[in-house]
PDB file of N, CA and C in Angstrom:
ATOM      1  N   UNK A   1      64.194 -25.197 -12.023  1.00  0.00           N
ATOM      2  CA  UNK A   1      63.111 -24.353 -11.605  1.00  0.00           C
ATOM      3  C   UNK A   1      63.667 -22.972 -11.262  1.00  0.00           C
ATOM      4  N   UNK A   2      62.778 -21.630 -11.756  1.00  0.00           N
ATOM      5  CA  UNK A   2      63.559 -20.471 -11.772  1.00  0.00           C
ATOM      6  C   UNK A   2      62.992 -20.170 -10.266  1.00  0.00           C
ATOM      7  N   UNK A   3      64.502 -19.354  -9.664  1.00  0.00           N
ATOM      8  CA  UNK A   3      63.686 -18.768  -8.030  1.00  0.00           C
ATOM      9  C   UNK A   3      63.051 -17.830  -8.313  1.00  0.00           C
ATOM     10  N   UNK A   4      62.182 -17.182  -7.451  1.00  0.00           N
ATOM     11  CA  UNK A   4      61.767 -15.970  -6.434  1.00  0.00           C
ATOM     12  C   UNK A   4      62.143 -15.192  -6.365  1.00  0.00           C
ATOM     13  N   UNK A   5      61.998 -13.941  -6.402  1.00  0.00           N
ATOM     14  CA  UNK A   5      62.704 -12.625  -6.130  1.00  0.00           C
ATOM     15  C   UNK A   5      63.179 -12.735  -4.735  1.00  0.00           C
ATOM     16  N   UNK A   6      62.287 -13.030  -4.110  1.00  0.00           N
ATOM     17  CA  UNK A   6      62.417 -13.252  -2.503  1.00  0.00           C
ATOM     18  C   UNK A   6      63.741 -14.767  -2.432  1.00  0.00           C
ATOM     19  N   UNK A   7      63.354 -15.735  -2.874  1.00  0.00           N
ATOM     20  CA  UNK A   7      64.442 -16.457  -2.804  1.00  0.00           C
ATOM     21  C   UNK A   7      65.901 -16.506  -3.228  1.00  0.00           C
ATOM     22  N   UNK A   8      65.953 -15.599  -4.538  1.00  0.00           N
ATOM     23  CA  UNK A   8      67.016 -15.040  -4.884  1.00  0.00           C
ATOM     24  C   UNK A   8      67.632 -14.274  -3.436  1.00  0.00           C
ATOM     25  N   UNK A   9      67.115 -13.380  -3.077  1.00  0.00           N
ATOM     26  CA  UNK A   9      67.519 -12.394  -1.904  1.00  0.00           C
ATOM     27  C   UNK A   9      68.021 -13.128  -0.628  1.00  0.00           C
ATOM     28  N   UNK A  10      67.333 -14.624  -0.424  1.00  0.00           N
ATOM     29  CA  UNK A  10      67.542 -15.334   0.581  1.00  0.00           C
ATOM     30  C   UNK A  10      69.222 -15.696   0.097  1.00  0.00           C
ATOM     31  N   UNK A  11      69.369 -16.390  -1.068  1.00  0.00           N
ATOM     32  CA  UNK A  11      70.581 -16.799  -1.600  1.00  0.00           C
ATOM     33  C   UNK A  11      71.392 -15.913  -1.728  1.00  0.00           C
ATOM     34  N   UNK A  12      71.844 -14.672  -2.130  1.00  0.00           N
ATOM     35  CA  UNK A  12      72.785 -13.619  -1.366  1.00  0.00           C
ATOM     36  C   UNK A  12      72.504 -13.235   0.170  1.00  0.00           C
ATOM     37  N   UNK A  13      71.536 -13.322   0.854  1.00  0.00           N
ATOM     38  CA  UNK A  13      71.836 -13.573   2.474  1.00  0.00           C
ATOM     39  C   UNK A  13      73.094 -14.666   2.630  1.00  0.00           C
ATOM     40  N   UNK A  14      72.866 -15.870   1.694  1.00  0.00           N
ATOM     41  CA  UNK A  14      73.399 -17.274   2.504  1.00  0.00           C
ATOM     42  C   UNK A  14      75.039 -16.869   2.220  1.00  0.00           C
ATOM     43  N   UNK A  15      75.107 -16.408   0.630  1.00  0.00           N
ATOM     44  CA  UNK A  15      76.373 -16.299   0.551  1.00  0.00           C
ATOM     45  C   UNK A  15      76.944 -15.251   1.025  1.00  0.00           C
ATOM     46  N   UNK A  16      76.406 -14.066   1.407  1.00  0.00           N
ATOM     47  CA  UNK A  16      77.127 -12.901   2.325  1.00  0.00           C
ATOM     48  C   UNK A  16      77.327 -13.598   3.500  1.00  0.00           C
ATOM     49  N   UNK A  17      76.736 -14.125   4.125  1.00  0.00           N
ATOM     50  CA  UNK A  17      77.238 -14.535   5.290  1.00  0.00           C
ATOM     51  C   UNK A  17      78.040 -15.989   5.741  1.00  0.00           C
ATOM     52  N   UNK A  18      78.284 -16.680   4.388  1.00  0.00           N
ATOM     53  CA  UNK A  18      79.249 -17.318   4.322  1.00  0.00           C
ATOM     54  C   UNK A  18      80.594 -17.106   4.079  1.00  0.00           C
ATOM     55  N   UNK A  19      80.470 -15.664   3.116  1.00  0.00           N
ATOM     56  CA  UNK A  19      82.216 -15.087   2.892  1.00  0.00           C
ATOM     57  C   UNK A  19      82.270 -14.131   4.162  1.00  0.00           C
ATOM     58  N   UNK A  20      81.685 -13.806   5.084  1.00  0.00           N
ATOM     59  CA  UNK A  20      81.955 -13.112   6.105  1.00  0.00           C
ATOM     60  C   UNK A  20      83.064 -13.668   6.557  1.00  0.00           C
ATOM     61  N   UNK A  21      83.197 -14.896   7.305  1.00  0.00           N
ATOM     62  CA  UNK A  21      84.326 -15.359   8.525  1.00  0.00           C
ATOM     63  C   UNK A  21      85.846 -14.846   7.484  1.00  0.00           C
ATOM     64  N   UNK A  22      85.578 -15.218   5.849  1.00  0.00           N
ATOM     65  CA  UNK A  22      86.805 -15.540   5.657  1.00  0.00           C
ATOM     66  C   UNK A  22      87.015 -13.734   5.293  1.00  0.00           C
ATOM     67  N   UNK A  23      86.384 -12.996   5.069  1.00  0.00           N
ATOM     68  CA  UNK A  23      86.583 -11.127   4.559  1.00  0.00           C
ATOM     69  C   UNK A  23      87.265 -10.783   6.102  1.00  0.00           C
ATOM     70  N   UNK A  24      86.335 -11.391   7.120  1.00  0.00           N
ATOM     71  CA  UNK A  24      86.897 -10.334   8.137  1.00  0.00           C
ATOM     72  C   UNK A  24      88.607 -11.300   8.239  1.00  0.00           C
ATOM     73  N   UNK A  25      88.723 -12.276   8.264  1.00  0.00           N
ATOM     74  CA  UNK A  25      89.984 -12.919   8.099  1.00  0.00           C
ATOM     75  C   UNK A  25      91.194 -12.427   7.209  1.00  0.00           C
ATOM     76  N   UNK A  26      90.700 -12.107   5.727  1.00  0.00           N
ATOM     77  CA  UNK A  26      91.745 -11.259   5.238  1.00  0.00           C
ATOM     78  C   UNK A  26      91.858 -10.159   5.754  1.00  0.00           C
ATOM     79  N   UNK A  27      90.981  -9.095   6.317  1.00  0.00           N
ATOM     80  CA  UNK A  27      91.148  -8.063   6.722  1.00  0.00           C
ATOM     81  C   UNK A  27      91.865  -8.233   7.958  1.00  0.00           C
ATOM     82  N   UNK A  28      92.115  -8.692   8.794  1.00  0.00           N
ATOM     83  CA  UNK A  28      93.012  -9.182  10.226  1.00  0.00           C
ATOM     84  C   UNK A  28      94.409  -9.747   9.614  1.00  0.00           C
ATOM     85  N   UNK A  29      94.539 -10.322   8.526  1.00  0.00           N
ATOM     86  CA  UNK A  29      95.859 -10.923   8.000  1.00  0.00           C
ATOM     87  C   UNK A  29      96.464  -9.413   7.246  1.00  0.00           C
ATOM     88  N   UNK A  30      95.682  -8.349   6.347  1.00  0.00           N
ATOM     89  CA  UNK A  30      96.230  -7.466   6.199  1.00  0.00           C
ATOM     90  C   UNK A  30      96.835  -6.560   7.596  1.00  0.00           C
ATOM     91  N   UNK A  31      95.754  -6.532   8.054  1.00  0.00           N
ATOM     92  CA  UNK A  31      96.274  -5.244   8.907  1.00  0.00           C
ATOM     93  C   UNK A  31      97.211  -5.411  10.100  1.00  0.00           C
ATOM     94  N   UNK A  32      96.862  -6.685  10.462  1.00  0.00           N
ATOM     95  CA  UNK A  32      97.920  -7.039  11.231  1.00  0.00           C
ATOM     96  C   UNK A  32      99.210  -8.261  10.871  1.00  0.00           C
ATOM     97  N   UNK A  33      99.145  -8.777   9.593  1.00  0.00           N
ATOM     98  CA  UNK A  33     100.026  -9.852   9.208  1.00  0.00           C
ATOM     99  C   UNK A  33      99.678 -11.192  10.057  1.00  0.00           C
ATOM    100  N   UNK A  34      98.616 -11.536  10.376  1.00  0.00           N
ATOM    101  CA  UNK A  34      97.576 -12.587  10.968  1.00  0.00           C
ATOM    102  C   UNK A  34      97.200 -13.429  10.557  1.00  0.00           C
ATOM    103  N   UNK A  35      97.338 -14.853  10.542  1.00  0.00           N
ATOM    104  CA  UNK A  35      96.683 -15.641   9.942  1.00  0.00           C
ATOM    105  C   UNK A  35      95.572 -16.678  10.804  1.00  0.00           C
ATOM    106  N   UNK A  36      95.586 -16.190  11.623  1.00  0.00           N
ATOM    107  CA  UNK A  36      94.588 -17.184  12.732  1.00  0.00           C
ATOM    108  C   UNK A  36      93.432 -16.774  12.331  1.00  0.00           C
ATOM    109  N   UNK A  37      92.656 -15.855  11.645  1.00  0.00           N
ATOM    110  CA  UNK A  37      91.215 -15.436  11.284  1.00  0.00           C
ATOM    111  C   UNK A  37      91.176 -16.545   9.862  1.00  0.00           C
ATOM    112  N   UNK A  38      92.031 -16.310   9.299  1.00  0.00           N
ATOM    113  CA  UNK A  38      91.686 -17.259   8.136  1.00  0.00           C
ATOM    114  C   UNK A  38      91.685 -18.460   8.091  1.00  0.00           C
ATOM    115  N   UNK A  39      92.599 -19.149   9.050  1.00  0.00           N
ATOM    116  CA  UNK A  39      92.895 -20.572   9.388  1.00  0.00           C
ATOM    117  C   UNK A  39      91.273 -20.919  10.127  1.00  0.00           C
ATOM    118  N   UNK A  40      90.878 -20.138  11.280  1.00  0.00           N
ATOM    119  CA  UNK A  40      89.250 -20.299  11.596  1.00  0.00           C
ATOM    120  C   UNK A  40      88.274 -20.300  10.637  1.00  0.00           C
ATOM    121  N   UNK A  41      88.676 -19.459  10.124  1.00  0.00           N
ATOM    122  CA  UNK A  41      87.233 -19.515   8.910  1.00  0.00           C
ATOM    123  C   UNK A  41      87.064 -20.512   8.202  1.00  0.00           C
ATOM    124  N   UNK A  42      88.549 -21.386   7.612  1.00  0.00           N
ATOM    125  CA  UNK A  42      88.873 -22.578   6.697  1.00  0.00           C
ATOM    126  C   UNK A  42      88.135 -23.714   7.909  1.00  0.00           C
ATOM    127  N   UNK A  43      88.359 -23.774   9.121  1.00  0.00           N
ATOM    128  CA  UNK A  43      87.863 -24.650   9.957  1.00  0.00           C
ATOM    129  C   UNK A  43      86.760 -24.722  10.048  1.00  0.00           C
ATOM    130  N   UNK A  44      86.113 -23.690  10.558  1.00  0.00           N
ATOM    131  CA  UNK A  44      84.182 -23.628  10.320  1.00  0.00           C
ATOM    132  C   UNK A  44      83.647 -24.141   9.153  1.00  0.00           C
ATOM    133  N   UNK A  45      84.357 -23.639   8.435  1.00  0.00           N
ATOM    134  CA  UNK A  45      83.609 -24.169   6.788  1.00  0.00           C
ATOM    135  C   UNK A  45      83.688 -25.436   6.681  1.00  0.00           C
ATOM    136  N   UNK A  46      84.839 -26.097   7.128  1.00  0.00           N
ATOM    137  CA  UNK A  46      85.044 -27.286   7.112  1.00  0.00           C
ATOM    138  C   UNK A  46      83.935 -28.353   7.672  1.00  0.00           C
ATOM    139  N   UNK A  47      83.358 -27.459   9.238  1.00  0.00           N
ATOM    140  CA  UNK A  47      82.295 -27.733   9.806  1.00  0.00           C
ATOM    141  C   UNK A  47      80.901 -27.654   9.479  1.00  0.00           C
ATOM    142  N   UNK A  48      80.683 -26.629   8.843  1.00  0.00           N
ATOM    143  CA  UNK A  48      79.691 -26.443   8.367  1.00  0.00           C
ATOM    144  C   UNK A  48      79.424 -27.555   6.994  1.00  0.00           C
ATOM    145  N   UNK A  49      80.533 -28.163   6.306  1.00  0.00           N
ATOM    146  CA  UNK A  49      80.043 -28.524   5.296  1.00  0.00           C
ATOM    147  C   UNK A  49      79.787 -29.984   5.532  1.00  0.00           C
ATOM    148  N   UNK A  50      80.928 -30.673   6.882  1.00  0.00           N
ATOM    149  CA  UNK A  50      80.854 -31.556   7.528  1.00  0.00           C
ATOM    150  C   UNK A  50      78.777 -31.824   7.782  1.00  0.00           C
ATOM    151  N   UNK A  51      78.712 -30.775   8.431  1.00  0.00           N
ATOM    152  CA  UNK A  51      77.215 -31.459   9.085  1.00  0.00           C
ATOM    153  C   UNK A  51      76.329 -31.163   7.701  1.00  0.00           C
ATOM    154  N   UNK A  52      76.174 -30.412   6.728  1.00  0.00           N
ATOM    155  CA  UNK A  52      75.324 -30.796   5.400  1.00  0.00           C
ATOM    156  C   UNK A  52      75.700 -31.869   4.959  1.00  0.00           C
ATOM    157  N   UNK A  53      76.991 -32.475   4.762  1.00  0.00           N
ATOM    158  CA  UNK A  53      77.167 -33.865   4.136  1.00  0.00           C
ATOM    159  C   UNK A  53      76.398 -34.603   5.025  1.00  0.00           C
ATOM    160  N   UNK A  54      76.700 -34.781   6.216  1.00  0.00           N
ATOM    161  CA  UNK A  54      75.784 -36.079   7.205  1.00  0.00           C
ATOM    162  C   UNK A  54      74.454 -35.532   7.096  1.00  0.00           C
ATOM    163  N   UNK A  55      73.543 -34.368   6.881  1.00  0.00           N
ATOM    164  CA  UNK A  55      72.107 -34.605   7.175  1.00  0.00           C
ATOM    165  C   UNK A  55      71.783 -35.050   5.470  1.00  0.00           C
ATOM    166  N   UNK A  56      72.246 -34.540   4.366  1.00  0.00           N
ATOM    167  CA  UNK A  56      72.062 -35.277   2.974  1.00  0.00           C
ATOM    168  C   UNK A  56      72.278 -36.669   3.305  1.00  0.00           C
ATOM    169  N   UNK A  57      73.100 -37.007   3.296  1.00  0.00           N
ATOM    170  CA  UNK A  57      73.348 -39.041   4.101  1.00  0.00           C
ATOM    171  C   UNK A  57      72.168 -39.331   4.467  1.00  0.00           C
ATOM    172  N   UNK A  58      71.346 -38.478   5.893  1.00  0.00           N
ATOM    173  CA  UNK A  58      70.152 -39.004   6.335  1.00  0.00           C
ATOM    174  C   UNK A  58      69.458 -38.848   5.730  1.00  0.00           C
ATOM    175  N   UNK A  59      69.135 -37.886   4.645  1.00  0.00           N
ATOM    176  CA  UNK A  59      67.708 -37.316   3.928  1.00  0.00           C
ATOM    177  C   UNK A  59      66.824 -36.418   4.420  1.00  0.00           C
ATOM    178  N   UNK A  60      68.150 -35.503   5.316  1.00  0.00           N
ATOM    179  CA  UNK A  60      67.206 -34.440   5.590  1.00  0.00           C
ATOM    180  C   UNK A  60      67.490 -33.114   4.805  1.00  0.00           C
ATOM    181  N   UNK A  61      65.849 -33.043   4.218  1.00  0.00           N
ATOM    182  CA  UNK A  61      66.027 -31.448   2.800  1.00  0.00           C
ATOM    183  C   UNK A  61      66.173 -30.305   4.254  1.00  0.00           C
ATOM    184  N   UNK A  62      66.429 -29.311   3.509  1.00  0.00           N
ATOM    185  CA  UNK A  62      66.351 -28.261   3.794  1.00  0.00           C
ATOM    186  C   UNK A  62      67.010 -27.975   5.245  1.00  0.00           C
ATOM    187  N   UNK A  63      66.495 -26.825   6.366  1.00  0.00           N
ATOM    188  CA  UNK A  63      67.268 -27.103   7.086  1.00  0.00           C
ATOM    189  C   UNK A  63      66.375 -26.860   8.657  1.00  0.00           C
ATOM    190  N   UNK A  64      66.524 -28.237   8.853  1.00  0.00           N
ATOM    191  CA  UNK A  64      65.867 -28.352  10.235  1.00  0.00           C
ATOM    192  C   UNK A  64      66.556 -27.245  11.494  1.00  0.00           C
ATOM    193  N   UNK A  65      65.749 -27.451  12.438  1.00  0.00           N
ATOM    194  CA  UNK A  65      66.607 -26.942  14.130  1.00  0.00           C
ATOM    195  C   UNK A  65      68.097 -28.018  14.167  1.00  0.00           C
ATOM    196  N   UNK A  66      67.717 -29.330  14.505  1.00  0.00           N
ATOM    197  CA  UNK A  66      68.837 -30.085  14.432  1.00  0.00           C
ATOM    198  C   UNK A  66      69.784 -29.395  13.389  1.00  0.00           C
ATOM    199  N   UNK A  67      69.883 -29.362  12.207  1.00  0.00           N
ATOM    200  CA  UNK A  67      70.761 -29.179  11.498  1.00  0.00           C
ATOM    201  C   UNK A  67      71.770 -27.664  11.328  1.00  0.00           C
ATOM    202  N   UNK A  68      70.701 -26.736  11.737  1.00  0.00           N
ATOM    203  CA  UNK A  68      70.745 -25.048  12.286  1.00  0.00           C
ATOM    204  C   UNK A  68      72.147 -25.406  13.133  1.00  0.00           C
ATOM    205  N   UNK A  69      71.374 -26.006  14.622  1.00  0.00           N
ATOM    206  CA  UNK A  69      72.435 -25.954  15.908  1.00  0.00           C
ATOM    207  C   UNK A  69      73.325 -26.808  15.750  1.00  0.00           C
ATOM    208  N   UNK A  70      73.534 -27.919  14.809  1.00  0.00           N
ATOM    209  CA  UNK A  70      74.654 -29.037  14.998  1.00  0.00           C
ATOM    210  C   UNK A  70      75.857 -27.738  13.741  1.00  0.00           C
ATOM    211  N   UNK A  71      74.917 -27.134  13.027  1.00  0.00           N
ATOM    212  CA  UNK A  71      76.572 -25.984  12.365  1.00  0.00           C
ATOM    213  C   UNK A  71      76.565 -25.347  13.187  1.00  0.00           C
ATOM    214  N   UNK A  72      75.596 -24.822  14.259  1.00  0.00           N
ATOM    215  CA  UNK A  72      76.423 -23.497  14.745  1.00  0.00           C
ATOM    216  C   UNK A  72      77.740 -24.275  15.584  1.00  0.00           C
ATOM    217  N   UNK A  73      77.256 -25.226  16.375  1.00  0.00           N
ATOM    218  CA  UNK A  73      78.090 -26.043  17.292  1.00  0.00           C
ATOM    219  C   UNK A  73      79.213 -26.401  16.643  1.00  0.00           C
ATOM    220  N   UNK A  74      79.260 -27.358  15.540  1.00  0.00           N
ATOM    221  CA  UNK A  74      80.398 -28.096  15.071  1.00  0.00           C
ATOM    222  C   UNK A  74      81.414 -26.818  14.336  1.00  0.00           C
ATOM    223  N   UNK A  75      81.021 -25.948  13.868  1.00  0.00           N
ATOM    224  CA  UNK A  75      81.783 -24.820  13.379  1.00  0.00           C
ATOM    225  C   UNK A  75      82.534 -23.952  14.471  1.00  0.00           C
ATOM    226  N   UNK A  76      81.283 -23.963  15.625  1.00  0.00           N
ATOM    227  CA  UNK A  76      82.545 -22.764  16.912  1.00  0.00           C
ATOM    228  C   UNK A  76      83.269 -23.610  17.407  1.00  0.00           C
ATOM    229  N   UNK A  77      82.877 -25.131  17.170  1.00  0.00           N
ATOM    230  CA  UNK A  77      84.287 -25.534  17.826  1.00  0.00           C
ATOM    231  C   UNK A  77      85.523 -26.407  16.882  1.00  0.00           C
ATOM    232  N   UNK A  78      85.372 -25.848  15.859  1.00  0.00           N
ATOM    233  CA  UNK A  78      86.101 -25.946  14.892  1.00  0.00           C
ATOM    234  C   UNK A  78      87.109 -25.248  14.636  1.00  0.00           C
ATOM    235  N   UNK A  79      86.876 -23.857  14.641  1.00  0.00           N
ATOM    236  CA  UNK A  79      87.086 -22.652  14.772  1.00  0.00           C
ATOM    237  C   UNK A  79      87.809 -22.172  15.862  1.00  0.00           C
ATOM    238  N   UNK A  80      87.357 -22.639  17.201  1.00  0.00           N
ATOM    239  CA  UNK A  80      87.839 -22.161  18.547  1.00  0.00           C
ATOM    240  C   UNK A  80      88.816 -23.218  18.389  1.00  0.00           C
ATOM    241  N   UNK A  81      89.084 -24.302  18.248  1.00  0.00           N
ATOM    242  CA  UNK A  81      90.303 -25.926  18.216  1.00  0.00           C
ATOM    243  C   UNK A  81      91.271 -25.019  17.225  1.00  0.00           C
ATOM    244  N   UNK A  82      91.130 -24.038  16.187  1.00  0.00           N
ATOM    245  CA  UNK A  82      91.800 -23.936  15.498  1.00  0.00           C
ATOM    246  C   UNK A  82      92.446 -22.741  15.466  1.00  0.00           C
ATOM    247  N   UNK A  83      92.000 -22.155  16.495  1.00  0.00           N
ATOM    248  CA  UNK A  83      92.084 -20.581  17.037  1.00  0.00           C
ATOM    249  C   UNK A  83      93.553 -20.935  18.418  1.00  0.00           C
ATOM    250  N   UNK A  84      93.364 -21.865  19.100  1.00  0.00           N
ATOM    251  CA  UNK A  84      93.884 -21.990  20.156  1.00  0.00           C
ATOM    252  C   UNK A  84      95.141 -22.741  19.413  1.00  0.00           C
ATOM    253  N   UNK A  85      95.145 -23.841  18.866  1.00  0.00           N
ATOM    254  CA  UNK A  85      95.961 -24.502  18.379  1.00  0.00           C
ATOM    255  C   UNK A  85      97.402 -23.784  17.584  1.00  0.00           C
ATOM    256  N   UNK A  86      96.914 -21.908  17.265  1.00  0.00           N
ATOM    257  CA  UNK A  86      97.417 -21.783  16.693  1.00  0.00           C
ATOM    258  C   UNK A  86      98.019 -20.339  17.473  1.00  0.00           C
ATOM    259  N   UNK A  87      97.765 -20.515  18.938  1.00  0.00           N
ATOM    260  CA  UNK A  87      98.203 -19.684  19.869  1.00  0.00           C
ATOM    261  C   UNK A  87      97.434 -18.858  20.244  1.00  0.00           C
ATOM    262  N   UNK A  88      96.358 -18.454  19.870  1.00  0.00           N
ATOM    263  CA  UNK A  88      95.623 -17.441  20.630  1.00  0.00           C
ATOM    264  C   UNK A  88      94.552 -17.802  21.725  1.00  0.00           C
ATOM    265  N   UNK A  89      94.461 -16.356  22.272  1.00  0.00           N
ATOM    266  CA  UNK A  89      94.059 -16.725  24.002  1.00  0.00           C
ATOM    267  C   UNK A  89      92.419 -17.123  24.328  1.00  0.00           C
ATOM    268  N   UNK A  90      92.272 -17.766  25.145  1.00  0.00           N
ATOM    269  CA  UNK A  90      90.999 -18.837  25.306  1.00  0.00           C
ATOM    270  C   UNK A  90      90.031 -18.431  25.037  1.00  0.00           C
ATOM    271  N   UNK A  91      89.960 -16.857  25.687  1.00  0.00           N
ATOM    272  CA  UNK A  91      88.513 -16.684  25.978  1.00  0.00           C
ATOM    273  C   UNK A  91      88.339 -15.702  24.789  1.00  0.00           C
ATOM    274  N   UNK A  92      89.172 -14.594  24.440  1.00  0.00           N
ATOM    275  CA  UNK A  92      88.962 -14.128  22.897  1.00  0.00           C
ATOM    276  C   UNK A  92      88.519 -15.248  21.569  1.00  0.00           C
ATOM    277  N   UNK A  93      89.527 -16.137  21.776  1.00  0.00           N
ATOM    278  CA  UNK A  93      88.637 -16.888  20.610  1.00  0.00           C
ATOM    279  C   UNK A  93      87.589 -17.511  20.403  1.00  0.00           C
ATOM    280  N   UNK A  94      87.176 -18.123  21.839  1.00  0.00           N
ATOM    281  CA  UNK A  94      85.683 -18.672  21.595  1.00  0.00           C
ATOM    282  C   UNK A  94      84.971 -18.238  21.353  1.00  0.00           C
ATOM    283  N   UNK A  95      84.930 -16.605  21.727  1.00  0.00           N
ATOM    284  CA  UNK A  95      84.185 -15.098  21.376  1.00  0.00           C
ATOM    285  C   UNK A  95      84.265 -14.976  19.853  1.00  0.00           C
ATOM    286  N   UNK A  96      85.257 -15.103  19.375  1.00  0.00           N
ATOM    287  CA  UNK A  96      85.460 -14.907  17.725  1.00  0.00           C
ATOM    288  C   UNK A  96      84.798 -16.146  17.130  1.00  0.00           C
ATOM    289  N   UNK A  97      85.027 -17.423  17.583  1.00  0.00           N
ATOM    290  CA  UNK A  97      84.702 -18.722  17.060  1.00  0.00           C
ATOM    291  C   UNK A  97      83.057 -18.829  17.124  1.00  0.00           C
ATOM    292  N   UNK A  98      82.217 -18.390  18.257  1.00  0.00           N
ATOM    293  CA  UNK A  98      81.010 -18.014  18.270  1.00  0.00           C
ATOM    294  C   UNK A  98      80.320 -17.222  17.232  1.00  0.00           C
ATOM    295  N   UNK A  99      81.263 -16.139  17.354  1.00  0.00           N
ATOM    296  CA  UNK A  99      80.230 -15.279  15.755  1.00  0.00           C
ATOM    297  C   UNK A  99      80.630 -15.604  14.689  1.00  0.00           C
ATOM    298  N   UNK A 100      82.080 -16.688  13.952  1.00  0.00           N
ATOM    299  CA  UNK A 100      81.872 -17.477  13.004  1.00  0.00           C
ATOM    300  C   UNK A 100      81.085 -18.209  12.622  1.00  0.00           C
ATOM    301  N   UNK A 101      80.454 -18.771  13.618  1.00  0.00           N
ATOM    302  CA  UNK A 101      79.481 -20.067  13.738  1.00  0.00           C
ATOM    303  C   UNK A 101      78.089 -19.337  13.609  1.00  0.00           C
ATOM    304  N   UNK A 102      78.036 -18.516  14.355  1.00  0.00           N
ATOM    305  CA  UNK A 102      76.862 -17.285  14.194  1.00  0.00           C
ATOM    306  C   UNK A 102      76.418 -17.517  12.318  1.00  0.00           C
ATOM    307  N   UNK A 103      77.633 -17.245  11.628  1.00  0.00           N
ATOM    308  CA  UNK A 103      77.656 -16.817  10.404  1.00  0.00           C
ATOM    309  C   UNK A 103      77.395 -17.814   9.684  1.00  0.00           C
ATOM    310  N   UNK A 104      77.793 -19.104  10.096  1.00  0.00           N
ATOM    311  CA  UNK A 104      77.810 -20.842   9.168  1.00  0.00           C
ATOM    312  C   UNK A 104      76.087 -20.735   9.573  1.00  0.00           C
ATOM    313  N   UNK A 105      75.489 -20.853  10.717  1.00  0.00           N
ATOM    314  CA  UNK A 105      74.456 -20.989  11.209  1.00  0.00           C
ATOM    315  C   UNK A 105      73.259 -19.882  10.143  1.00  0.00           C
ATOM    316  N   UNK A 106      73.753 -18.629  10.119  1.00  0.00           N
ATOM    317  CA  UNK A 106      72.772 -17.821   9.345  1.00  0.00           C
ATOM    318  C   UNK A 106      72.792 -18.583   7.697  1.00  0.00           C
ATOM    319  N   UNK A 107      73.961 -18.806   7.514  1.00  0.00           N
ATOM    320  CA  UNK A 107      73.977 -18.893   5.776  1.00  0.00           C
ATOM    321  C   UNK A 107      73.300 -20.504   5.521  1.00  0.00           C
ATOM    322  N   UNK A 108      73.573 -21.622   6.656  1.00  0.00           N
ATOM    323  CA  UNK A 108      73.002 -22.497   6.321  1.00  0.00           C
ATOM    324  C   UNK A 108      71.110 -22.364   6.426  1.00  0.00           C
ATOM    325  N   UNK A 109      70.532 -21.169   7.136  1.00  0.00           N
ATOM    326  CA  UNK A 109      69.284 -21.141   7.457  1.00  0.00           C
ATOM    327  C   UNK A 109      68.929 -20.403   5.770  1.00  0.00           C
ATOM    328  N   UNK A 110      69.692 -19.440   5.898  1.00  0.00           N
ATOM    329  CA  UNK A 110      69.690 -19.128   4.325  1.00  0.00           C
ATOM    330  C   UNK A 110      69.581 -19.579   3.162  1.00  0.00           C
ATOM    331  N   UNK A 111      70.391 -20.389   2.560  1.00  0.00           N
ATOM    332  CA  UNK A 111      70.218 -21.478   2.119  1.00  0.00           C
ATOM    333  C   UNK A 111      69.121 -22.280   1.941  1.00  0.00           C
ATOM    334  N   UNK A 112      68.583 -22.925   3.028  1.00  0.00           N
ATOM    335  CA  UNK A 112      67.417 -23.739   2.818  1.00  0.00           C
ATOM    336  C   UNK A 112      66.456 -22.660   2.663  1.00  0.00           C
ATOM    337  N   UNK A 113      66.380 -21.479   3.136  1.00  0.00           N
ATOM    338  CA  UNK A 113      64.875 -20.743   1.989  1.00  0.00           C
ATOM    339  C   UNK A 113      64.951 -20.732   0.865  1.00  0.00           C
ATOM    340  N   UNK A 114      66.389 -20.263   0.114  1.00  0.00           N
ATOM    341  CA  UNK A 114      66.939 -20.043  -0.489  1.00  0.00           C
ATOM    342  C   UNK A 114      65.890 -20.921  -1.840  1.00  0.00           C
ATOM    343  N   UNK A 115      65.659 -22.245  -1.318  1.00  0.00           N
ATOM    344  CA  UNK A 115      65.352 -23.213  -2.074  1.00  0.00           C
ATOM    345  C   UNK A 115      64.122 -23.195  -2.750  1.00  0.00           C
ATOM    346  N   UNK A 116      63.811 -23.227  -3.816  1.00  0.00           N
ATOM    347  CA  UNK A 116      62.391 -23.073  -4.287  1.00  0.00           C
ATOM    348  C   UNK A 116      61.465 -24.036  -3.368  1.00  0.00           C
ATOM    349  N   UNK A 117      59.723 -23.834  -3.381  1.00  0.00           N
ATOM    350  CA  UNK A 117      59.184 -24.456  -2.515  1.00  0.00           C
ATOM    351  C   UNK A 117      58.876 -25.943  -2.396  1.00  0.00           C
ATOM    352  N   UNK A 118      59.062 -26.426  -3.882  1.00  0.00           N
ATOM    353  CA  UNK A 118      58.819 -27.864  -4.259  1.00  0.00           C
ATOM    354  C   UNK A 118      60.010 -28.439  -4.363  1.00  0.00           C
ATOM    355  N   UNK A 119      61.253 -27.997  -3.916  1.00  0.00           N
ATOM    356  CA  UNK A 119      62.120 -28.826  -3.552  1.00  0.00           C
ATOM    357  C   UNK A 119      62.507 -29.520  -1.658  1.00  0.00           C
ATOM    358  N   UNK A 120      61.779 -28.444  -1.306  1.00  0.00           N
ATOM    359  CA  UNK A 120      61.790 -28.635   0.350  1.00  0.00           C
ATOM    360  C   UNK A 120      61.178 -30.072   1.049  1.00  0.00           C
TER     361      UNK A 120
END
């Protein structure tokens, strides 16, 4: 089924704000020789893709509240476990790990518009 102009537009929302965590990550590994932005971003994603596999399992289309807040959640603390683990300081990263999750959270809401209407 062909999308929407409008749904097309939703689907570059989802994917701009899915390559976000990992752009601003290379950009922190360039400028400072950093790899803790990218190692977070690989973690969120990890999270984020974690909780779409379990709500497909249940049969849930598109994307509920439950499914919204269980990525923003399971991604900042994916992100923040992987931020700390890898030496950096508590309260900066949960701050960083938050607006990763920010970002899993927008692209997964994205996404489900994304979807034509008779698949929802």
């Amino acid at each position: 089924m062909k999308r929407s102009s409008r749904e097309q537009l939703m689907l570059v929302l989802s994917t701009f704000f899915a390559i976000a965590p990992f752009g601003f990550g290379v950009l922190r590994y360039l400028s400072r020789a950093e790899s803790t932005g990218l190692w977070m971003a690989i973690a969120s994603a990890a999270g984020a893709v974690i909780v779409r596999v379990v709500a497909n399992a249940r049969g849930v289309r598109g994307s509920t509240v439950a499914v919204v807040m269980s990525t923003l959640a399971i991604s900042t603390i994916l992100a923040g476990a992987a931020g700390i683990l890898l030496g950096s300081s508590a309260v900066g990263v949960w701050m960083v790990a938050f607006v990763i999750g920010l970002c899993w959270m927008a692209a997964s809401v994205f996404a489900a518009l994304s979807q034509p209407a008779s698949t929802l």
